[in-house]
N, C-alpha and C. Protein backbone atom coordinates (compact mmCIF):
# COMPACT_ATOMS: atom_id res chain seq x y z
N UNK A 1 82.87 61.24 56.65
CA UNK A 1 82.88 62.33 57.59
C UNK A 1 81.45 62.81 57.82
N UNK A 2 81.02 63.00 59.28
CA UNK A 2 79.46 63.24 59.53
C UNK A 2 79.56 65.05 59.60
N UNK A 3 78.65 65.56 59.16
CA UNK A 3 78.48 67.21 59.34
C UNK A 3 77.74 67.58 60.35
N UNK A 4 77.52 68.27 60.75
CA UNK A 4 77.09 68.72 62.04
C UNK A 4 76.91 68.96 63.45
N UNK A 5 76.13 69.18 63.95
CA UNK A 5 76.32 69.82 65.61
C UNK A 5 76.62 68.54 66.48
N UNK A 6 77.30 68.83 67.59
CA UNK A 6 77.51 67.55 68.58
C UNK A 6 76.52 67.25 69.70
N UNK A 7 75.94 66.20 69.74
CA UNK A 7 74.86 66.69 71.13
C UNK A 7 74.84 65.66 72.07
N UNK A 8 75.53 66.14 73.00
CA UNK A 8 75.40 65.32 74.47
C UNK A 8 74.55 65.25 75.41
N UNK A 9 73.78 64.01 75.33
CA UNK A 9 72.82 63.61 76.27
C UNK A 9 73.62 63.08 78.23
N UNK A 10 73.52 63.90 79.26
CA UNK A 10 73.81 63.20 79.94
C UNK A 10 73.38 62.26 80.66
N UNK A 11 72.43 61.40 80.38
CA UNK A 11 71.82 60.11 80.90
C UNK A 11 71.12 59.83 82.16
N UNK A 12 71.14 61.07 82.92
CA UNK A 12 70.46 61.56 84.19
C UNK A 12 71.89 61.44 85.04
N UNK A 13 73.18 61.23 84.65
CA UNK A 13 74.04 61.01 85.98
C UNK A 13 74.08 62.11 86.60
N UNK A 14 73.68 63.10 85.93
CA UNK A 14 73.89 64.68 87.01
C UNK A 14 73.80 64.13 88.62
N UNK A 15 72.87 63.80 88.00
CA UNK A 15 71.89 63.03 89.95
C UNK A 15 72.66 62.56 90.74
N UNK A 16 73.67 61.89 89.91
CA UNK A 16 74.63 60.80 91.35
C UNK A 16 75.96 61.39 91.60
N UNK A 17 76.11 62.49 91.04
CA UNK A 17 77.66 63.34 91.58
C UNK A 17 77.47 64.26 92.12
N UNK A 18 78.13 65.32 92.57
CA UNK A 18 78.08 66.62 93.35
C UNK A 18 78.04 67.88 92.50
N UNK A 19 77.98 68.72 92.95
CA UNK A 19 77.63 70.01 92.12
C UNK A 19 78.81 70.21 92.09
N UNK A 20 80.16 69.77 91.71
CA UNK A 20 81.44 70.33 91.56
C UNK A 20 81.70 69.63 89.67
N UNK A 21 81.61 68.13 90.46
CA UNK A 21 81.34 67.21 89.24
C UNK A 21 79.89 67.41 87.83
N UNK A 22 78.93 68.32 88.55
CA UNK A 22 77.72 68.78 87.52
C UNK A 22 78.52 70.22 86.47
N UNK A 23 79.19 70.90 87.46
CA UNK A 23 79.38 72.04 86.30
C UNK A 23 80.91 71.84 85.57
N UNK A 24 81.63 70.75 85.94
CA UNK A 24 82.85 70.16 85.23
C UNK A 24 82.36 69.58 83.95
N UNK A 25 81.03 69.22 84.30
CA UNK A 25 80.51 68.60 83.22
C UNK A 25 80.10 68.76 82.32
N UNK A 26 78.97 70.08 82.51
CA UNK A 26 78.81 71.35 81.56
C UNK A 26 79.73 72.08 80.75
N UNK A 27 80.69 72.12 81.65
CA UNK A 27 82.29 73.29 81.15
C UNK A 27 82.94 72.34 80.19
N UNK A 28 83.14 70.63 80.30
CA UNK A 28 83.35 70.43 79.40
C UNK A 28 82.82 69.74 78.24
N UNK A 29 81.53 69.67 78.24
CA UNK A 29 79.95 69.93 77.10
C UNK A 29 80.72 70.99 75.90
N UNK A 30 80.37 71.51 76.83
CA UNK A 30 80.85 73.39 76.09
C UNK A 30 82.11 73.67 75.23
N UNK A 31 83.22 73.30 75.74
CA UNK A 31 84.12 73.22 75.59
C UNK A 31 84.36 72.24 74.13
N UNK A 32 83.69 72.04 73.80
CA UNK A 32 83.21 70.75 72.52
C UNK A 32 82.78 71.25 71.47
N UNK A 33 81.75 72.09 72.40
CA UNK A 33 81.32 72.68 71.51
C UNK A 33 80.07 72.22 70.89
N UNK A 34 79.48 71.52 71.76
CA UNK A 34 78.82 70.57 71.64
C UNK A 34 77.48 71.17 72.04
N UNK A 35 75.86 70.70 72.03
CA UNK A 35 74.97 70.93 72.67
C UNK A 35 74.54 69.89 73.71
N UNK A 36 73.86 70.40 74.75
CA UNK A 36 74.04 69.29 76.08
C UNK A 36 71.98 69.02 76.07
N UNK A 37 71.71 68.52 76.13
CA UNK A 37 70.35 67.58 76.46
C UNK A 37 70.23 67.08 77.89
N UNK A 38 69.25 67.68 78.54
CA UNK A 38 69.35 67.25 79.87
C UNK A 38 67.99 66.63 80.15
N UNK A 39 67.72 65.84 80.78
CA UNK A 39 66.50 65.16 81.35
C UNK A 39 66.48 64.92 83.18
N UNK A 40 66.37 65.59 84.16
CA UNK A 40 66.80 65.50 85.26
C UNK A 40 65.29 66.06 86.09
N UNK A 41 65.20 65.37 87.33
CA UNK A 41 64.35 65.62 88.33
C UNK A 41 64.53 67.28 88.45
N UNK A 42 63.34 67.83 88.99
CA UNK A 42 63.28 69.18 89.81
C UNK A 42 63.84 69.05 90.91
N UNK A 43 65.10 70.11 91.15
CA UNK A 43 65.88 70.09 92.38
C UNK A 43 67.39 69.56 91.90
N UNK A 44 67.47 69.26 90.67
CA UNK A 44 68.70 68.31 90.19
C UNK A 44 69.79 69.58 89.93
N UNK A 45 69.08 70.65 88.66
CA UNK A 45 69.94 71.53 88.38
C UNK A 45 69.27 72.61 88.62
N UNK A 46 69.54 73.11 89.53
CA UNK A 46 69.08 74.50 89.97
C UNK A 46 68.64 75.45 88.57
N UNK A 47 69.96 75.76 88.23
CA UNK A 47 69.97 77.08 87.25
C UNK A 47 68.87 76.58 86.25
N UNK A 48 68.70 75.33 85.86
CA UNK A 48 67.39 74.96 84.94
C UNK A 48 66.18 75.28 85.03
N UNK A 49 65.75 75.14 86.46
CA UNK A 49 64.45 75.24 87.69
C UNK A 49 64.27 76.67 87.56
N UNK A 50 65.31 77.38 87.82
CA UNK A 50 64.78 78.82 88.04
C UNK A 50 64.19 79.02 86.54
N UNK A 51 64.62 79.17 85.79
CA UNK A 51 64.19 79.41 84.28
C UNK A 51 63.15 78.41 84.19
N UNK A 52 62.51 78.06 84.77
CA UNK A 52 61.60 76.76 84.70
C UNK A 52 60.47 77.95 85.09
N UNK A 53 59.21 77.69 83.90
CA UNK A 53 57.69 78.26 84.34
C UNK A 53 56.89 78.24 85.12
N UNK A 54 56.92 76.58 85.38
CA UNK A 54 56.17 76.09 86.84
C UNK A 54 56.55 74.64 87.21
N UNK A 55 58.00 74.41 87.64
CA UNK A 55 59.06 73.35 88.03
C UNK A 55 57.83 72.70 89.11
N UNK A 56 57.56 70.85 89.26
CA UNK A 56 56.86 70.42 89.67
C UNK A 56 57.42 69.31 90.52
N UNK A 57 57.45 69.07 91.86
CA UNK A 57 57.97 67.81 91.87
C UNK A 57 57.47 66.61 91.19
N UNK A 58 57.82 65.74 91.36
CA UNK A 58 57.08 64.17 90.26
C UNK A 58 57.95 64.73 88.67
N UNK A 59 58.13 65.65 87.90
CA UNK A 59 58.06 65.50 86.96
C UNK A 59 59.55 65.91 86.45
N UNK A 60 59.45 65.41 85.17
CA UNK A 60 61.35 66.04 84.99
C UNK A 60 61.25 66.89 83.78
N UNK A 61 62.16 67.31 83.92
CA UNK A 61 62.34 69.09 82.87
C UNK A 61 63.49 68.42 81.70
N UNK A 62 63.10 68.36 80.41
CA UNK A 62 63.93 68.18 79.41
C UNK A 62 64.57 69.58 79.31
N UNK A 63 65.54 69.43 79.19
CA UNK A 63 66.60 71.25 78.82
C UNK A 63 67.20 71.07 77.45
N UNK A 64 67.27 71.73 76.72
CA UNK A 64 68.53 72.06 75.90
C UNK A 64 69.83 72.89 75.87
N UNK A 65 70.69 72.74 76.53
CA UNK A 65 71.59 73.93 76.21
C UNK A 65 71.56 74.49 78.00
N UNK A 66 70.71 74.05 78.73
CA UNK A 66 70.48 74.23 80.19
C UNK A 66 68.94 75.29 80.16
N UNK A 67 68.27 74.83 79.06
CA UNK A 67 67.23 75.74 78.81
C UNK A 67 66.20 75.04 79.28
N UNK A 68 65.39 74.95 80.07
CA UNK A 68 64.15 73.98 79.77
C UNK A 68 63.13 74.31 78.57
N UNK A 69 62.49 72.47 78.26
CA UNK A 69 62.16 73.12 77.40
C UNK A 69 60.53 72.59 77.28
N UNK A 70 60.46 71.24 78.19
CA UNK A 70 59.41 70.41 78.50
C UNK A 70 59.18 69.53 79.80
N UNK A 71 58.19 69.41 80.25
CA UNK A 71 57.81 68.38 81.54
C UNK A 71 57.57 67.14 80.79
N UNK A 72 58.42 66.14 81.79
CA UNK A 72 58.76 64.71 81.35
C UNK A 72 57.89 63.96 82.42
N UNK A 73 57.68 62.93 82.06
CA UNK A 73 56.67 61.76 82.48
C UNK A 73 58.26 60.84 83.17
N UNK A 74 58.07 60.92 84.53
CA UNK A 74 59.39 59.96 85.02
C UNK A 74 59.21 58.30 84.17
N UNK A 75 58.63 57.98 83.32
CA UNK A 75 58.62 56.76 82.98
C UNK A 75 57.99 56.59 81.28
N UNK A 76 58.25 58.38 80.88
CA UNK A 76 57.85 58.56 79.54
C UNK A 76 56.32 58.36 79.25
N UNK A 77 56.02 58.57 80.28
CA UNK A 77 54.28 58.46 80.32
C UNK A 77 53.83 60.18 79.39
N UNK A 78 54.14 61.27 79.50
CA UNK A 78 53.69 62.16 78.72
C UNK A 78 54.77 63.04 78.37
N UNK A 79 54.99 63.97 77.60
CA UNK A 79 55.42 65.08 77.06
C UNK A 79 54.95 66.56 77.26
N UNK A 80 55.15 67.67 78.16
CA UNK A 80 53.96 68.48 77.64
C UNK A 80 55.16 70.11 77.40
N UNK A 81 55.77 70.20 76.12
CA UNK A 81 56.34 71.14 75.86
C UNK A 81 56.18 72.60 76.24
N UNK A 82 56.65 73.67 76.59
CA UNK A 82 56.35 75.19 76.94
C UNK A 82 56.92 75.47 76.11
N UNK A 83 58.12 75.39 75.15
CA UNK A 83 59.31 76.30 75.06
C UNK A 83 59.68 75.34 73.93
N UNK A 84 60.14 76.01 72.62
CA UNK A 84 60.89 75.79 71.64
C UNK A 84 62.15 75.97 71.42
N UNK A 85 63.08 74.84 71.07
CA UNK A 85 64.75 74.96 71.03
C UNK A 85 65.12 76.33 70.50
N UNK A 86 65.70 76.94 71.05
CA UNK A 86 65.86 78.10 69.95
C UNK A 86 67.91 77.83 69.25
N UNK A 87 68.26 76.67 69.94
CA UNK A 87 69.60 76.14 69.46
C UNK A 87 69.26 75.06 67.93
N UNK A 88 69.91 75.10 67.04
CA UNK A 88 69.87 74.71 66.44
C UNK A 88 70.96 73.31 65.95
N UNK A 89 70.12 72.02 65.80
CA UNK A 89 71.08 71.03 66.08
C UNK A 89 71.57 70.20 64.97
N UNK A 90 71.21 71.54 63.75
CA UNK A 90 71.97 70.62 63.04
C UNK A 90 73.47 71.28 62.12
């Protein structure tokens, strides 16, 4: 038996469904109980962006929990963190 938190990465599909299918998706993340990991373009999830410091096009926003938490290198070229998990994943 494994102990601890559940954490769902969604793999960038946010991108290829509709915003009906994005917060079905969340609701049932949640519902798990689970923590959600997001990696998605600026413009993908709104509610992320706004809470976003200085949302860029070119670059993608790692979230935790729908938090952002870092600017992503579309091809893992850099990392550059703002914001510390304040969810705890284990």
């Amino acid at each position: 038996m494994m102990d601890g938190a559940m954490a769902v990465s969604d793999g960038q599909a946010v991108c290829i469904r509709d915003h009906a299918c994005d917060i079905a998706l969340v609701s049932a993340i949640r519902q798990c109980d689970a923590h959600w990991i997001s990696l998605d373009g600026v413009g993908v999830l709104p509610h992320v962006d706004a809470q976003h410091p200085h949302p860029a096009p070119g670059k993608f926003t790692l979230s935790l929990d729908g938090v952002p938490l870092a600017d992503v290198g579309p091809h893992g070229q850099f990392i550059h963190w703002f914001a510390k998990p304040t969810a705890s994943l284990q």
